[in-house]
C-alpha atoms as a PDB file:
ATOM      1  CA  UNK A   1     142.815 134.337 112.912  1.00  0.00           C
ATOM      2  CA  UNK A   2     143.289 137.324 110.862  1.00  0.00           C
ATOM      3  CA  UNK A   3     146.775 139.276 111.106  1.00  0.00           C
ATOM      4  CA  UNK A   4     147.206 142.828 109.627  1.00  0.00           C
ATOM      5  CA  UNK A   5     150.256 143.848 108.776  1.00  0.00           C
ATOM      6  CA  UNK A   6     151.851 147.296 107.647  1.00  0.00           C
ATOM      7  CA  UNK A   7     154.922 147.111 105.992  1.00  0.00           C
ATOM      8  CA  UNK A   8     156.666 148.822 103.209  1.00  0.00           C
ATOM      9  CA  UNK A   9     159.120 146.215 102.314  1.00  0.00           C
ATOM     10  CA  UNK A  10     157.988 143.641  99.814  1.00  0.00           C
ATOM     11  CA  UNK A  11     160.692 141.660 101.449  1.00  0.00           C
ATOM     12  CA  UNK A  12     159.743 142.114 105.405  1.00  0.00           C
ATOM     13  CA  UNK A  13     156.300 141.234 104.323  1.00  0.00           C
ATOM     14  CA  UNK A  14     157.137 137.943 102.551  1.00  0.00           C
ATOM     15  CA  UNK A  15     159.265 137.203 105.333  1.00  0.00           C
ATOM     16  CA  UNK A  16     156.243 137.615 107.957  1.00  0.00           C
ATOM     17  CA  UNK A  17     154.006 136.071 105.617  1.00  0.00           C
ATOM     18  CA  UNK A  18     156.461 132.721 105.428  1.00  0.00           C
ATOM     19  CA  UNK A  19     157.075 132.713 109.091  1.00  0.00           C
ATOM     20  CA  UNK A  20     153.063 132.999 109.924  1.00  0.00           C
ATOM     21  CA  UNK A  21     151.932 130.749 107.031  1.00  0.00           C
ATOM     22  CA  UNK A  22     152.587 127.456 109.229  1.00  0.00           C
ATOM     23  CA  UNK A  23     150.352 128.553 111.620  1.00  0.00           C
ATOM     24  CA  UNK A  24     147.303 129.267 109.509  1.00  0.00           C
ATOM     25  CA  UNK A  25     146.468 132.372 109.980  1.00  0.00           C
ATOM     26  CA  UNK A  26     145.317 134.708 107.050  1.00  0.00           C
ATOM     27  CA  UNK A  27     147.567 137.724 106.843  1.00  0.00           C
ATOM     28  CA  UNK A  28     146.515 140.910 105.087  1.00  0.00           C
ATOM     29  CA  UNK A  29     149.553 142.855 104.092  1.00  0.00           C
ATOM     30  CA  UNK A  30     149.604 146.533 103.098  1.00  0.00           C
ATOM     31  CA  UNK A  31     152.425 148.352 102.013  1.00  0.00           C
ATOM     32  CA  UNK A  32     150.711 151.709 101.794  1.00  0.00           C
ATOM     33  CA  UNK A  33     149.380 153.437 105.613  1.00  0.00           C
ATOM     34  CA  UNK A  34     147.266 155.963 103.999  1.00  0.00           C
ATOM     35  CA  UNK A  35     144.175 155.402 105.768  1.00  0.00           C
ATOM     36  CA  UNK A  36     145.047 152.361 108.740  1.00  0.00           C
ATOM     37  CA  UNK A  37     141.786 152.562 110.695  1.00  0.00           C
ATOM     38  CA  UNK A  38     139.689 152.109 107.254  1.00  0.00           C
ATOM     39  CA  UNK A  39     141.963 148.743 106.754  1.00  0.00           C
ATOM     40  CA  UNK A  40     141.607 147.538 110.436  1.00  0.00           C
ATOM     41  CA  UNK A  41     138.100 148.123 110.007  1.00  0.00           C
ATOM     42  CA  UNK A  42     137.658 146.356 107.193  1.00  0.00           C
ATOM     43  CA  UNK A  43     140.068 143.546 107.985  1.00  0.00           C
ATOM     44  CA  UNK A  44     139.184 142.892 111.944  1.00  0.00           C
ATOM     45  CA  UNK A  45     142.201 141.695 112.719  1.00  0.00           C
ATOM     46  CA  UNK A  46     143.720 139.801 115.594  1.00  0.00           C
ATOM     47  CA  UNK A  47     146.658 141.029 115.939  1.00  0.00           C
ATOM     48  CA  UNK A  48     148.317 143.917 114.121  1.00  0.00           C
ATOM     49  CA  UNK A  49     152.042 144.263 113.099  1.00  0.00           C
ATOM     50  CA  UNK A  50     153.901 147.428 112.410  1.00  0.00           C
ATOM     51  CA  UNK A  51     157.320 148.321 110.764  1.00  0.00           C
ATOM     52  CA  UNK A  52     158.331 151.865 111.636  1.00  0.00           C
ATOM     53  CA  UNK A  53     159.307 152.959 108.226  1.00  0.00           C
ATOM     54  CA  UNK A  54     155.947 152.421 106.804  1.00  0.00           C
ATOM     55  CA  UNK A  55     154.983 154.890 104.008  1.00  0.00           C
ATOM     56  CA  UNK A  56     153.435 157.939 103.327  1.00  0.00           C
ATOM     57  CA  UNK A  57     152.744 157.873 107.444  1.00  0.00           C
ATOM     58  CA  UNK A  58     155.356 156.580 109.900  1.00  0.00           C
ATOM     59  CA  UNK A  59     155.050 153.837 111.945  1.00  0.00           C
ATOM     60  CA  UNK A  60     154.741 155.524 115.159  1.00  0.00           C
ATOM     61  CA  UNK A  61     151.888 157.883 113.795  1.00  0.00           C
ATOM     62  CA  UNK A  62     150.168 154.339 112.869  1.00  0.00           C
ATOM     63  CA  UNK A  63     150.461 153.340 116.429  1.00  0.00           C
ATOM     64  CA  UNK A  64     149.183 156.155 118.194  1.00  0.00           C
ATOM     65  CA  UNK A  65     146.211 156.201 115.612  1.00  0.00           C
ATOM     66  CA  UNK A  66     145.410 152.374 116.454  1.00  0.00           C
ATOM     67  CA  UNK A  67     146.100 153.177 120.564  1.00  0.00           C
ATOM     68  CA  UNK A  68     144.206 156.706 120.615  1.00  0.00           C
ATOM     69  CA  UNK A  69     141.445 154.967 118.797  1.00  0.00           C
ATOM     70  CA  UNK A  70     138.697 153.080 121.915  1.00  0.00           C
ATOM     71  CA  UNK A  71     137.496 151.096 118.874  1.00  0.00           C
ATOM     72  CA  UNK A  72     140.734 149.260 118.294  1.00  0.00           C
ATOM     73  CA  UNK A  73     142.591 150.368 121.147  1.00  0.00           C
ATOM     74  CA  UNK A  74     142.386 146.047 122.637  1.00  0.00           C
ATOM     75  CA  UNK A  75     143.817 144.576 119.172  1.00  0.00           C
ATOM     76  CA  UNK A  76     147.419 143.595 119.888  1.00  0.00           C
ATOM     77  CA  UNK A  77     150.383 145.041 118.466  1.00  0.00           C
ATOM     78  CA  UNK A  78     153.689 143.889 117.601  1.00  0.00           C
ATOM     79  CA  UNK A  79     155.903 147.231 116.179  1.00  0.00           C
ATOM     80  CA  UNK A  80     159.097 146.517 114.556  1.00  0.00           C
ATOM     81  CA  UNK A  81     161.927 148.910 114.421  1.00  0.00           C
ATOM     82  CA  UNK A  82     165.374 148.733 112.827  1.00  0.00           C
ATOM     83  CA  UNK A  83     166.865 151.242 115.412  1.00  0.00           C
ATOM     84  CA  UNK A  84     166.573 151.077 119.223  1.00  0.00           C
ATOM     85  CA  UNK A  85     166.393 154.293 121.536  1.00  0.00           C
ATOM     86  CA  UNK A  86     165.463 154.102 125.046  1.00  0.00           C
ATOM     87  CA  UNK A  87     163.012 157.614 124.182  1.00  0.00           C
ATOM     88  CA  UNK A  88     161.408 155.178 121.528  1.00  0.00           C
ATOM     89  CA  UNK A  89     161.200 152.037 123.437  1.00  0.00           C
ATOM     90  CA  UNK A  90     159.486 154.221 126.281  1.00  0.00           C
ATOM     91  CA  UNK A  91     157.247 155.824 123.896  1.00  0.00           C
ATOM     92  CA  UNK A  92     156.054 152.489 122.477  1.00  0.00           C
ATOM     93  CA  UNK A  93     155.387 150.752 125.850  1.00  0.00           C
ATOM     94  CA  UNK A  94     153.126 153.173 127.509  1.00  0.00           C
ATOM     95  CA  UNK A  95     150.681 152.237 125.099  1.00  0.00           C
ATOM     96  CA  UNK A  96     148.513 148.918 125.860  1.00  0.00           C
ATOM     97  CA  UNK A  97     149.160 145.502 124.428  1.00  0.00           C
ATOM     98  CA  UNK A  98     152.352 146.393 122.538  1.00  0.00           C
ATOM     99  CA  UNK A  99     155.346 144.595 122.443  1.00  0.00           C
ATOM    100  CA  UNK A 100     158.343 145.898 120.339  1.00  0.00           C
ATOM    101  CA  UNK A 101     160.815 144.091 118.387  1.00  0.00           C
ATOM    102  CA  UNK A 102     164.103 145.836 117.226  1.00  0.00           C
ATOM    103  CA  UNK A 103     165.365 144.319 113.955  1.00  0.00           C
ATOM    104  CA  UNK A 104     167.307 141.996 113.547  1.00  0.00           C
ATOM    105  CA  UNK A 105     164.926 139.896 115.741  1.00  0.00           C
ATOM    106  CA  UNK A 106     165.441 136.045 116.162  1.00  0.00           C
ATOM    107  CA  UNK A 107     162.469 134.315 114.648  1.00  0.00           C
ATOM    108  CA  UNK A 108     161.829 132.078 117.847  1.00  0.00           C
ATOM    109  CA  UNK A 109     161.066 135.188 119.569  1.00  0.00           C
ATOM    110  CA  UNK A 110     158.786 136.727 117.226  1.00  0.00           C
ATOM    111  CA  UNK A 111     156.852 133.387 116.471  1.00  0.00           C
ATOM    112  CA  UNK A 112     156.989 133.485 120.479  1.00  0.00           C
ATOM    113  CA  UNK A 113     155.350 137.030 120.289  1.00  0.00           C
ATOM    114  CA  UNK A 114     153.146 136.567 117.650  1.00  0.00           C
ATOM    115  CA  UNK A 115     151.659 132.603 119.625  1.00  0.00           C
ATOM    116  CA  UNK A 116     151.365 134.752 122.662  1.00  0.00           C
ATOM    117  CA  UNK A 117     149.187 137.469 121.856  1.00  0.00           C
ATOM    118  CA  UNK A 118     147.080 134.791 119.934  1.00  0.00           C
ATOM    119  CA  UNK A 119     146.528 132.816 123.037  1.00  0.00           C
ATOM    120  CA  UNK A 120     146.020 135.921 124.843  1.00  0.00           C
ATOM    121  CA  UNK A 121     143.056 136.938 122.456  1.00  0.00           C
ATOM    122  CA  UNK A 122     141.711 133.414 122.264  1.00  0.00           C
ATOM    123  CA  UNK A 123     141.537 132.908 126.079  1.00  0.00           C
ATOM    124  CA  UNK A 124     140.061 136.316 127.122  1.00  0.00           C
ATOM    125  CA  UNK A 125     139.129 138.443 124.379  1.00  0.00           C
ATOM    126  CA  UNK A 126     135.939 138.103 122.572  1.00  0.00           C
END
């Protein structure tokens, strides 16, 4: 399984990359959201994780690209904030299979996430 992950941090994406490594999966991490469709396209990715203070475009304006987009619009998302606001939170949700993690997060629940959306995909996506 193939996870694609935008995040600016070198040390977010080590962090994701250690916590996902157990399970396998290859994970494609770019710190740069210049052009996020041209990367999912080339990736394919499973699943698709998203800080909110990627660079040069937010995380939010990644989001709405991947959701407003029919081609990718089924690839699950998991979109990570360090700030909580019930405007955001709303915002985030009425998009399709997006769940949203405020940092700091508990790893359980994000491995928990990240094994559900897998099992999702595996059982009835194709």
């Amino acid at each position: 399984m193939r996870v694609l992950v935008f995040e600016s941090s070198k040390d977010r994406a080590k962090l994701i990359q250690d916590l996902l490594s157990e399970y396998r999966y290859k994970i494609y991490v770019h710190s740069r959201c210049e052009h996020p469709l041209n990367e999912i396209r080339h990736t394919r990715p499973s699943l698709i994780i998203v800080h909110a203070n990627t660079t040069p475009k937010k995380g939010l304006d990644v989001l709405e690209n991947i959701k407003n987009n029919p081609r990718y619009r089924s690839i699950p998302v998991i979109f990570i904030s360090n700030f909580a606001s019930q405007e955001l939170s709303e915002r985030i949700r009425s998009f399709p299979n997006v769940d949203y993690l405020v940092e700091p997060f508990k790893i359980k629940n994000f491995r928990h996430i990240v094994e559900r959306w897998v099992n999702f995909r595996s059982l009835y996506v194709n």
